[in-house]
Protein backbone atom coordinates (compact mmCIF):
# COMPACT_ATOMS: atom_id res chain seq x y z
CA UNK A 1 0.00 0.00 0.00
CA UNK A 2 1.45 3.49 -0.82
CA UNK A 3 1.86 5.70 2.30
CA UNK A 4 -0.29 8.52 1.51
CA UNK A 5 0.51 12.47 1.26
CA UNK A 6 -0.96 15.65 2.20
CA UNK A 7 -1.43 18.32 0.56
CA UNK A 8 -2.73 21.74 1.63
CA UNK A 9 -3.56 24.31 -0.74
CA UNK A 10 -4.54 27.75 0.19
CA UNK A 11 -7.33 29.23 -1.44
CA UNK A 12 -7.02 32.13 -4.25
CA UNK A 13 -3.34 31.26 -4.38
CA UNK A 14 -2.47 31.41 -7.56
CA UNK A 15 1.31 29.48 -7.35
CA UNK A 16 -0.85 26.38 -6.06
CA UNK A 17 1.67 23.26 -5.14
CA UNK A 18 2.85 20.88 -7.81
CA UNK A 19 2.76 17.47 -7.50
CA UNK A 20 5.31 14.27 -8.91
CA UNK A 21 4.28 11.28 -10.08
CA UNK A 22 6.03 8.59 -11.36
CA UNK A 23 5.46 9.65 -15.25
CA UNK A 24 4.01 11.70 -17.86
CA UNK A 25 0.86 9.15 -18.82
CA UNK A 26 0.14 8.90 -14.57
CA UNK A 27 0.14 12.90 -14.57
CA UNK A 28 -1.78 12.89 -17.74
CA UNK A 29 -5.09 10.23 -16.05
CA UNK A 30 -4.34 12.87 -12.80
CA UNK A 31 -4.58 15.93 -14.78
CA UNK A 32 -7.91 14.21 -16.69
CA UNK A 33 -9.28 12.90 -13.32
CA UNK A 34 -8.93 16.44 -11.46
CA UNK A 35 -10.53 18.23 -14.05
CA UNK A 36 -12.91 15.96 -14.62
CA UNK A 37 -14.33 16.85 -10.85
CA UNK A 38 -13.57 20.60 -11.53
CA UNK A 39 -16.58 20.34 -13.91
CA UNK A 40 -18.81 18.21 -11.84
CA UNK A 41 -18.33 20.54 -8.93
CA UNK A 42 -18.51 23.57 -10.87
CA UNK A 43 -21.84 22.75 -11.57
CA UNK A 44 -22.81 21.42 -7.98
CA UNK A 45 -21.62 24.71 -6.42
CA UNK A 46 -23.59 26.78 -9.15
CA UNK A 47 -20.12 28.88 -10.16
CA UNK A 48 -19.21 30.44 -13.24
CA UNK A 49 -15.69 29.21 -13.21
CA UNK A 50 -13.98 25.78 -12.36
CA UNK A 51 -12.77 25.62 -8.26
CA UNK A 52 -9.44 23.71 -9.54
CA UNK A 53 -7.08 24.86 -11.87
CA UNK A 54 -4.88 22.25 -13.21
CA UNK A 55 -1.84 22.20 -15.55
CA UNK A 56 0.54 19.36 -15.97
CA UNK A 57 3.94 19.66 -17.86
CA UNK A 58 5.80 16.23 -17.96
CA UNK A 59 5.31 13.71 -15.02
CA UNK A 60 3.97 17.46 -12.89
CA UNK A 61 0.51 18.16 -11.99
CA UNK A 62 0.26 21.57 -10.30
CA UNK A 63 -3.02 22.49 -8.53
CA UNK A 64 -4.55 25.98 -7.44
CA UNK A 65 -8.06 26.51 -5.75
CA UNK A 66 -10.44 29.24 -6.59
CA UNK A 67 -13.25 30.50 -3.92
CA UNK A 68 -13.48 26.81 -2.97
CA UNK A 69 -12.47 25.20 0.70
CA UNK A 70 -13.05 22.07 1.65
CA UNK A 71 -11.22 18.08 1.48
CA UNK A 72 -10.77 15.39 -1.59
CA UNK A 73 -8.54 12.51 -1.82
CA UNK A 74 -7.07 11.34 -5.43
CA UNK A 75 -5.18 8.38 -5.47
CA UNK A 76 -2.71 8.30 -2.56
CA UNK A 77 -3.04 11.79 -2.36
CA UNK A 78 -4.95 13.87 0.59
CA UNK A 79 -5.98 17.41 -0.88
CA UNK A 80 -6.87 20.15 2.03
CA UNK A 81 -7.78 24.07 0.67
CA UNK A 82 -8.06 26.08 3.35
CA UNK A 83 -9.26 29.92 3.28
CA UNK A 84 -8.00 32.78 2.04
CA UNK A 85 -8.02 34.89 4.96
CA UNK A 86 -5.40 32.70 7.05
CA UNK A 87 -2.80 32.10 4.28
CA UNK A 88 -0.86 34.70 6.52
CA UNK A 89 -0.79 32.68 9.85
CA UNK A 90 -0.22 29.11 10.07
CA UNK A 91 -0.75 28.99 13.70
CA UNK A 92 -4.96 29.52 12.69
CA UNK A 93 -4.81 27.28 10.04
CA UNK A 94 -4.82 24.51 12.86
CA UNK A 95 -8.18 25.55 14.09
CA UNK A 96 -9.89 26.05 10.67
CA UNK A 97 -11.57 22.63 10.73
CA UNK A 98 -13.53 23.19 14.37
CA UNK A 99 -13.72 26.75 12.97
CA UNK A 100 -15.80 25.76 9.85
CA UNK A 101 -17.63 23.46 11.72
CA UNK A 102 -19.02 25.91 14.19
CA UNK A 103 -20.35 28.10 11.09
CA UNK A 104 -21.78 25.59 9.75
CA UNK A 105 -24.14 24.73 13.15
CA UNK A 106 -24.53 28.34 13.02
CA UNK A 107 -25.90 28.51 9.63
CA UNK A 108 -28.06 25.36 9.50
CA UNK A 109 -28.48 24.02 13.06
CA UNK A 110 -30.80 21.16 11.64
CA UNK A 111 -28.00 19.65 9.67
CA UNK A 112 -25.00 19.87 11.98
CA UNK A 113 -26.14 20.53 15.45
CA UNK A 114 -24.18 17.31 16.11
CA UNK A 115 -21.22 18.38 14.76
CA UNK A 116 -20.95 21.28 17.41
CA UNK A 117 -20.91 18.50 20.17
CA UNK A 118 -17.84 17.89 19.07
CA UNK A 119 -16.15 20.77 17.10
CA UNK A 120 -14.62 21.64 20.20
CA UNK A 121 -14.17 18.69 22.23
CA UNK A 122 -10.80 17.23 22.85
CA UNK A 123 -11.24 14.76 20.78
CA UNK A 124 -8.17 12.89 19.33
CA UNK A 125 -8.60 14.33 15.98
CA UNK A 126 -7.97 17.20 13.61
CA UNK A 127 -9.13 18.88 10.49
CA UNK A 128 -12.59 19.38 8.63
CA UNK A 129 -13.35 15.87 7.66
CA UNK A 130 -12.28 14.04 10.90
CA UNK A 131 -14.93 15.94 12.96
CA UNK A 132 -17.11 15.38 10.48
CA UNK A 133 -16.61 11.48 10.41
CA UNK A 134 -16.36 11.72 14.28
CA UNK A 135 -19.69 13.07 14.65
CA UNK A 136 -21.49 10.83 11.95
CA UNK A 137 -20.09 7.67 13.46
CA UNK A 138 -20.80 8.86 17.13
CA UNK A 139 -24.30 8.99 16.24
CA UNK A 140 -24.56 6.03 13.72
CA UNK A 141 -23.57 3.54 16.94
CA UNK A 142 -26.65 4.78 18.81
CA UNK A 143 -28.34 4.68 15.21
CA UNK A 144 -27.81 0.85 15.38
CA UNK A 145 -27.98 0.27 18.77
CA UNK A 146 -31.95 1.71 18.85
CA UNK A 147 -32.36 0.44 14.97
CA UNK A 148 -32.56 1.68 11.66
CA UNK A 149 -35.26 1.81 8.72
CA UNK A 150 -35.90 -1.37 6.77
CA UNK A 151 -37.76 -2.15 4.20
CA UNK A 152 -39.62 -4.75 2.46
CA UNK A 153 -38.20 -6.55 -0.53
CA UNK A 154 -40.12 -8.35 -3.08
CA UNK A 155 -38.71 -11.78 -3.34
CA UNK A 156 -39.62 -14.16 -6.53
CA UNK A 157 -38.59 -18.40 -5.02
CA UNK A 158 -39.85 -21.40 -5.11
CA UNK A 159 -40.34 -22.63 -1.57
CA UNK A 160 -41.55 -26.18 -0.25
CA UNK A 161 -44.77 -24.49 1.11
CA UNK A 162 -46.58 -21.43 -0.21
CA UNK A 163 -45.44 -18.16 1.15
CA UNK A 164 -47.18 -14.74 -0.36
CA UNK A 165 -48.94 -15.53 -3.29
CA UNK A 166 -48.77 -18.31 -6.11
CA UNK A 167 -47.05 -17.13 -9.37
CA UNK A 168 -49.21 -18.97 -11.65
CA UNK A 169 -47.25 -17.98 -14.95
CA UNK A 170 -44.20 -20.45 -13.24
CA UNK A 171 -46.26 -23.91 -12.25
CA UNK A 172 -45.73 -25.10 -15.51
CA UNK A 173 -43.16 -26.31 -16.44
CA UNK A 174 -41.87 -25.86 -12.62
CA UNK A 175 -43.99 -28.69 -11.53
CA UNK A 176 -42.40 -30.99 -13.99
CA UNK A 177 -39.13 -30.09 -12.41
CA UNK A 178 -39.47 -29.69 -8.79
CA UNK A 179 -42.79 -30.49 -8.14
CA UNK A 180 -42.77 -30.57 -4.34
CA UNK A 181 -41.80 -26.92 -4.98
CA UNK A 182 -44.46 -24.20 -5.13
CA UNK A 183 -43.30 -20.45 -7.19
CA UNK A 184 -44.08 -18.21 -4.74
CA UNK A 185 -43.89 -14.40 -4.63
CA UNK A 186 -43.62 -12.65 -1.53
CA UNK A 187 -42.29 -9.57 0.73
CA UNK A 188 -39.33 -9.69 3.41
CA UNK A 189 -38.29 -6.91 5.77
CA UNK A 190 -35.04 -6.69 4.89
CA UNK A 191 -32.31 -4.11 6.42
CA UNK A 192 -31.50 -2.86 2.60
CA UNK A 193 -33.73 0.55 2.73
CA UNK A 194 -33.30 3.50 1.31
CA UNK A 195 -31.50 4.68 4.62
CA UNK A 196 -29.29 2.28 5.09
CA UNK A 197 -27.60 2.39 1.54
CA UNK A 198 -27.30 5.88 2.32
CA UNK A 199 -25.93 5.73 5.68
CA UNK A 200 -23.69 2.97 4.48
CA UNK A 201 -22.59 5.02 1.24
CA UNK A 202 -21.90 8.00 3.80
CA UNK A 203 -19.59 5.46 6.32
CA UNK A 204 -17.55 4.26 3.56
CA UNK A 205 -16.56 7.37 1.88
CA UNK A 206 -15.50 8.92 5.65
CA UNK A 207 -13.36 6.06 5.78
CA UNK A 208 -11.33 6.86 2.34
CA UNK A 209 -11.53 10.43 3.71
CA UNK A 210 -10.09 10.66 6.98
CA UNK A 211 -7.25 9.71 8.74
CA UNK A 212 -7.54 9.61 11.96
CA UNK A 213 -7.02 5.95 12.97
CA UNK A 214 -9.81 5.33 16.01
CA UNK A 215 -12.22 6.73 13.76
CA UNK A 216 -11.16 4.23 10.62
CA UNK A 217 -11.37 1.57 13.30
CA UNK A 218 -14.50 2.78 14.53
CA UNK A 219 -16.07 3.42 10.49
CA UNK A 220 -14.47 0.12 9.62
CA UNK A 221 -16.74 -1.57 12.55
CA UNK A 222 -19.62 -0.11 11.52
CA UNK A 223 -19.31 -1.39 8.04
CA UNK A 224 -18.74 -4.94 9.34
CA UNK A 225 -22.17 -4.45 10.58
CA UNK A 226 -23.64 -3.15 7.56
CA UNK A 227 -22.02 -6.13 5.62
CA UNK A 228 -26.05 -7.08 4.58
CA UNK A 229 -26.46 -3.70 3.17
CA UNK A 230 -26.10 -2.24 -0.50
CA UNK A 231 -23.16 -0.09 -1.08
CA UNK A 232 -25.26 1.56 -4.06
CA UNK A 233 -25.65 5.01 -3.44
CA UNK A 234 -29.72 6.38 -3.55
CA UNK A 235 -30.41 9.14 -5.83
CA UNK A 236 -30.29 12.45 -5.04
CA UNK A 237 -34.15 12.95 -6.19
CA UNK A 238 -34.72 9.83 -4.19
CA UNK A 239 -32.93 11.11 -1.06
CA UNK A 240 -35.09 14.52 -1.55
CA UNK A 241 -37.96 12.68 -1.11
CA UNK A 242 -37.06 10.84 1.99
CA UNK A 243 -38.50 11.80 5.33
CA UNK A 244 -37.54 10.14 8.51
CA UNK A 245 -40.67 9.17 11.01
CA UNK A 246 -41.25 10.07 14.48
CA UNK A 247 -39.50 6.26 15.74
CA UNK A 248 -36.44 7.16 14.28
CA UNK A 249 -35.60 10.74 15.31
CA UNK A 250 -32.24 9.26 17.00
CA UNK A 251 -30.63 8.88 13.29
CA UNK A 252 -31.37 12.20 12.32
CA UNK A 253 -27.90 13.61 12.57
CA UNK A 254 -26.32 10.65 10.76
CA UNK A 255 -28.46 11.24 8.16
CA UNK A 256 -28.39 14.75 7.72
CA UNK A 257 -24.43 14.30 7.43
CA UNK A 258 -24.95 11.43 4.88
CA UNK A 259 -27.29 13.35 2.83
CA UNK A 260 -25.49 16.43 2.72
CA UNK A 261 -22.12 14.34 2.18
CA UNK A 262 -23.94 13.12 -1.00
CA UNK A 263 -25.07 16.23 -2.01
CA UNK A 264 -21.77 17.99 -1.88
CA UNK A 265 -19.31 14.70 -3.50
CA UNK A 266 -17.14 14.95 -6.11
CA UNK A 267 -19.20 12.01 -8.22
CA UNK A 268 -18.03 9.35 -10.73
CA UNK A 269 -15.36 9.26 -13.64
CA UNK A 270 -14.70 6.34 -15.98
CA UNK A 271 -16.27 3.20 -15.46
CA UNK A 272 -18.14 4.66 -12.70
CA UNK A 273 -16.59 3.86 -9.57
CA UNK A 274 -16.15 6.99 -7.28
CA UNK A 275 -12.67 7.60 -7.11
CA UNK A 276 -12.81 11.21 -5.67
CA UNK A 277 -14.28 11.36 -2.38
CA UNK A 278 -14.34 14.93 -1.24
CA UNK A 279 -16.30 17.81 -0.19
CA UNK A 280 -15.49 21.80 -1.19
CA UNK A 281 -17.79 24.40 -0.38
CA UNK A 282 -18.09 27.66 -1.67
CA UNK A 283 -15.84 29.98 1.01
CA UNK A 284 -17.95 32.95 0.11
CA UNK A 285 -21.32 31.41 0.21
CA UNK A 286 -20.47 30.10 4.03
CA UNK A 287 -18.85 33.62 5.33
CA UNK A 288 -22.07 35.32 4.06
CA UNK A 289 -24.87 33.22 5.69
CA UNK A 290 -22.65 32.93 8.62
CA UNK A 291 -22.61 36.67 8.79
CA UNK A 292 -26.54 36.91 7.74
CA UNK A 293 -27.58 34.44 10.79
CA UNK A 294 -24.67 36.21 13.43
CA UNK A 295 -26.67 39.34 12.29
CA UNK A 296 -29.84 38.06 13.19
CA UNK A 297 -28.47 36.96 16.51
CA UNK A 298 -27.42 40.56 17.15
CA UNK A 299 -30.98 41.66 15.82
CA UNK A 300 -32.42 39.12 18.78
CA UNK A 301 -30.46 40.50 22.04
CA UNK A 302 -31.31 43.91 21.22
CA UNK A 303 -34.39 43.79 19.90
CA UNK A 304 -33.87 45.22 16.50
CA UNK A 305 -35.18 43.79 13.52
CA UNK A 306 -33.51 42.33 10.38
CA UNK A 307 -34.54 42.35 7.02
CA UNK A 308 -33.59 41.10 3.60
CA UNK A 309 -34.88 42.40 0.26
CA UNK A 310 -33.86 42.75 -3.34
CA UNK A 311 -34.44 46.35 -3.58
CA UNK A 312 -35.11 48.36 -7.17
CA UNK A 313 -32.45 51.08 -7.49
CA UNK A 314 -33.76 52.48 -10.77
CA UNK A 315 -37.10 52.17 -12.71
CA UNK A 316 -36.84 52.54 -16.84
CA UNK A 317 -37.88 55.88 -18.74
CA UNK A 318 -39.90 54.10 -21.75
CA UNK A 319 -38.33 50.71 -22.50
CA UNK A 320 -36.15 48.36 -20.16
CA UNK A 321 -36.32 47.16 -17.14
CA UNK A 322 -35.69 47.67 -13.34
CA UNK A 323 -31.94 48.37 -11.76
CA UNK A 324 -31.99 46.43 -9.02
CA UNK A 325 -29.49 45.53 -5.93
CA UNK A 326 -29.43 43.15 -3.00
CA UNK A 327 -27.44 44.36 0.00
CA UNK A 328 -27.54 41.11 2.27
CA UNK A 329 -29.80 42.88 4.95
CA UNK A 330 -31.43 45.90 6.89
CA UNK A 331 -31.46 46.75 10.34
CA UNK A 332 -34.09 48.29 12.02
CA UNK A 333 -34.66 50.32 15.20
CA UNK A 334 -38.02 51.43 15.95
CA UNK A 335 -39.41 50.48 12.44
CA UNK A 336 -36.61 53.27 11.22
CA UNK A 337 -33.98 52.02 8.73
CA UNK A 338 -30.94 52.18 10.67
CA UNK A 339 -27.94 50.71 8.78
CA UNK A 340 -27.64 49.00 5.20
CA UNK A 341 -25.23 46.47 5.63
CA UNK A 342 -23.11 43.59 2.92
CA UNK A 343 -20.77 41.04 4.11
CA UNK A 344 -18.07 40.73 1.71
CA UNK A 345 -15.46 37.57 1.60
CA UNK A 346 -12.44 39.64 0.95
CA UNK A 347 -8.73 39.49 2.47
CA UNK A 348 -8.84 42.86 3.91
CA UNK A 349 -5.75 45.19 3.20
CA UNK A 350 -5.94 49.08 4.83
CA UNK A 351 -8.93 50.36 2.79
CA UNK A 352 -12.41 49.71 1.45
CA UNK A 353 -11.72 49.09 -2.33
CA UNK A 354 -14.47 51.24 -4.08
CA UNK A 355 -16.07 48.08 -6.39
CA UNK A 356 -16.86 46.71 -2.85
CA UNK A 357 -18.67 49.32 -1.92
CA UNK A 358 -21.00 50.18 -4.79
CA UNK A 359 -23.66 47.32 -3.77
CA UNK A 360 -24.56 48.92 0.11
CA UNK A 361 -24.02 52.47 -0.81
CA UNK A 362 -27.13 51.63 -3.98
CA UNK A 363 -28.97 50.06 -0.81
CA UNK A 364 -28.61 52.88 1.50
CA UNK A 365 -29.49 55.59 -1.00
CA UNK A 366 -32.72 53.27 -2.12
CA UNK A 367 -33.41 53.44 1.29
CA UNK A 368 -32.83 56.53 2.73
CA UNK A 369 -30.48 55.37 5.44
CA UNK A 370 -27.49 57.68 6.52
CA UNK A 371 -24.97 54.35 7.67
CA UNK A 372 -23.86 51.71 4.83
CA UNK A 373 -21.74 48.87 6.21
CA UNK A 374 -19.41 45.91 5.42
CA UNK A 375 -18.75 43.07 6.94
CA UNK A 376 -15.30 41.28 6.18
CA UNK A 377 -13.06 38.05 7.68
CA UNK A 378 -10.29 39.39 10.03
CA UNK A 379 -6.62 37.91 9.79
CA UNK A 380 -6.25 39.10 13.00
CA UNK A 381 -7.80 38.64 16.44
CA UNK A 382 -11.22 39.43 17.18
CA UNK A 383 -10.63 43.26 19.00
CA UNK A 384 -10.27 44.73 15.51
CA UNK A 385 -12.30 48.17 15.47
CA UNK A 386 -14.15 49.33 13.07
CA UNK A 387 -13.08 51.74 10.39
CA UNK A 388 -15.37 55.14 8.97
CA UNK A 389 -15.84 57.24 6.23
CA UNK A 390 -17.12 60.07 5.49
CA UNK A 391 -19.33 60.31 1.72
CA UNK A 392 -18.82 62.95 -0.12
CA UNK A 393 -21.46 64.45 -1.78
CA UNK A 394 -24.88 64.99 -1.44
CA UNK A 395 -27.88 62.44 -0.17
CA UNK A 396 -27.54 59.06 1.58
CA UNK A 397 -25.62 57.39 3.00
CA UNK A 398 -23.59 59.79 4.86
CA UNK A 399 -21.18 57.20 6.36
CA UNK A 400 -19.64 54.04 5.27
CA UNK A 401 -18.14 51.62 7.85
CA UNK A 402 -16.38 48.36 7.72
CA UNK A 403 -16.43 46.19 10.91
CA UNK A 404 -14.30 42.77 11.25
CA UNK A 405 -15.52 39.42 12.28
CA UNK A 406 -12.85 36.57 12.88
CA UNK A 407 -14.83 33.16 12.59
CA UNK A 408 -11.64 31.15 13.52
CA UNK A 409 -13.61 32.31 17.19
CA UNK A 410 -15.91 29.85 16.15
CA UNK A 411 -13.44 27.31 16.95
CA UNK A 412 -14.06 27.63 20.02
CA UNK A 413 -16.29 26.78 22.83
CA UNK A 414 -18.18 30.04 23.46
CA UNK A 415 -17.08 31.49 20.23
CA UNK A 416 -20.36 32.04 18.53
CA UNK A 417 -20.96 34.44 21.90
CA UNK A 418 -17.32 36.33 20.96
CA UNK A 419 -18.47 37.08 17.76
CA UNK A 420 -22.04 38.36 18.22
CA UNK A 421 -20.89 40.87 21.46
CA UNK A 422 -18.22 42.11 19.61
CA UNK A 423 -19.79 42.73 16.28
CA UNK A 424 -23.42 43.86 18.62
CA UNK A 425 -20.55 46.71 20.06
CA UNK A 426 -19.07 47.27 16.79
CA UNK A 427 -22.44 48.25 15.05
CA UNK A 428 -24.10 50.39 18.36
CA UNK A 429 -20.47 52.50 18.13
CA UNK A 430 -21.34 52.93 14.46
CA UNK A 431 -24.97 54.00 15.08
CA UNK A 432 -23.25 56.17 17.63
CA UNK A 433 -20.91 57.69 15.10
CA UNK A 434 -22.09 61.28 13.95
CA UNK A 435 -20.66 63.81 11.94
């Protein structure tokens, strides 16, 4: 067996890493393979351009990542992109994994409320898709242990006394044959459901994917008891259509990992096997409903209220149609717009850059509110201020702010709490802020 290598790519940089194999035709099926995914993933992720850029010159493959973080394995290779904003400090990149995993409860609590049992545990394991496979197989042993879904099979055999019903287009020539035989047709409850060929999919791609060895030994269990099972993967319209029933609440978590594991894999190449197990997520897409639900938080605990709408900046003289922007929300205090606000998943250098700012300043003049603001990832620690500006010109807004957020907080155990105080102080010092 080949020992395997890691790889960690950061995203958005453009020199990537290059990788040696052992000649020109294996980099050739690696180059083919990688962009092969690139498509499939373009397309899952709904992005204009592929994540992956890949070039190979001789028996070198060298890889970059575009707006994409997130694990894949390729052969005996293990490929981590982490984000942009901590290509600067390797000390964070360490935490990243809880880190994402704490956004990700944030966002969609139904989905990974499990996973924030143990994004900051001390756990014996690191990175993204160990916590991941730690949490799935955590609950999947209770999942057993109380039982899972089955589901009855239709079964066509001839049996020495009638079970079901008779299959009267088989008694002849059947009786000539075996005639204390009877054809029968009937239904077995069988542990091959839907579910379970989901659950069992889900347990055997965390085992190519992580590599932390109690939770291959614990994975590698669980498939010894799921040896009955299919390991043909549902599809996804199939899955969609799945609900779970009251009885079976206790797999929920499993199988909101499974299904969003399936949802977000790299697919098939070739012959069909899956080759490619891997997850990427789009890095901008999880800062901004992070942001949008920490906002809402804020909006809770001080009784403010938070708004989204696609507001129409411009309406046509004679032909052509609306202008239109979407800031990602409005804040209001006593039914009075109060701040126009966009998160934006940029590195942050010294300044605003002005194409950044063009979508809340349209918002804020749409709707009459003196205080645009943006939202970025922090490098740095959490205590970051926020930064002012004064608009020139006439009309609204009047002020433009940027305030920080640093979700490596979320990393830790009361860092969802960090984040909301500081950016709740951040935006009262900017309502605060007059001329």
């Amino acid at each position: 067996m080949q020992p395997r290598i890691s790889i960690e790519l950061i995203e958005n940089d453009k020199e990537g890493k290059s990788i040696s194999l052992k000649s020109e035709i294996a980099a050739k099926r690696f180059h083919d393979q990688l962009a092969h995914f690139s498509i499939i993933w373009k397309r899952k992720l709904g992005r204009r351009e592929d994540p992956l850029d890949i070039y190979s010159f001789g028996d070198v493959v060298s890889i970059s990542a575009r707006g994409v973080t997130g694990i894949f394995s390729i052969g005996n290779h293990d490929v981590t992109i982490i984000p942009k904003y901590l290509s600067t400090d390797p000390n964070r990149r360490m935490q990243w994994g809880a880190a994402l995993i704490g956004m990700l409860t944030t966002i969609d609590p139904r989905h990974f409320l499990i996973l924030g049992e143990v994004g900051t545990s001390r756990a014996p394991i690191r990175g993204f898709i160990d916590l991941i496979a730690y949490a799935f197989v955590k609950n999947l042993t209770r999942a057993f242990d109380e039982g899972i879904p089955k589901a009855y099979v239709r079964t066509q055999k001839c049996e020495p006394v009638l079970r079901g019903r008779i299959i009267p287009d088989k008694i002849y020539p059947q009786v000539l044959v075996t005639p204390h035989e009877i054809p029968c047709e009937y239904s077995t409850y069988h542990p091959n459901s839907v579910v379970a060929r989901l659950l069992k999919w889900a347990t055997n791609e965390l085992r190519i994917l992580t590599g932390t060895a109690s939770i291959i030994s614990q994975l590698d269990f669980m498939l010894s008891r799921m040896s009955s099972i299919s390991t043909q993967l549902p599809s996804l319209l199939m899955l969609d259509r799945i609900s779970l029933g009251p009885q079976y609440r206790h797999i929920e978590p499993a199988f909101m990992i499974a299904k969003w594991l399936a949802k977000a894999k790299g697919g098939q190449y070739g012959s069909g096997a899956s080759i490619l197990p891997g997850i990427l997520l789009n890095s901008d897409r999880v800062f901004e409903d992070f942001v949008l639900a920490c906002l809402r938080r804020v909006c809770r605990l001080n009784r403010w209220r938070f708004k989204r709408s696609v507001l129409s900046m411009a309406l046509p003289i004679g032909a052509g149609g609306r202008i239109r922007t979407e800031p990602d929300g409005q804040i209001f205090i006593d039914d009075r717009i109060s701040l126009v606000l966009d998160a934006k998943y940029k590195k942050w250098g010294t300044n605003v850059r002005a194409v950044n700012a063009y979508q809340v300043m349209a918002g804020a003049r749409v709707m009459g509110c003196e205080r645009g603001v943006l939202i970025y990832p922090t490098p740095s620690n959490s205590t970051q201020r926020p930064a002012t500006w004064l608009v020139q010109g006439d009309g609204n807004p009047t002020l433009l702010s940027a305030v920080f957020i640093d979700p490596i907080c979320m990393g830790q155990e009361v860092g969802l709490s960090v984040i909301t105080e500081k950016l709740s102080d951040d935006l009262d010092e900017i309502l605060r802020t007059t001329i």
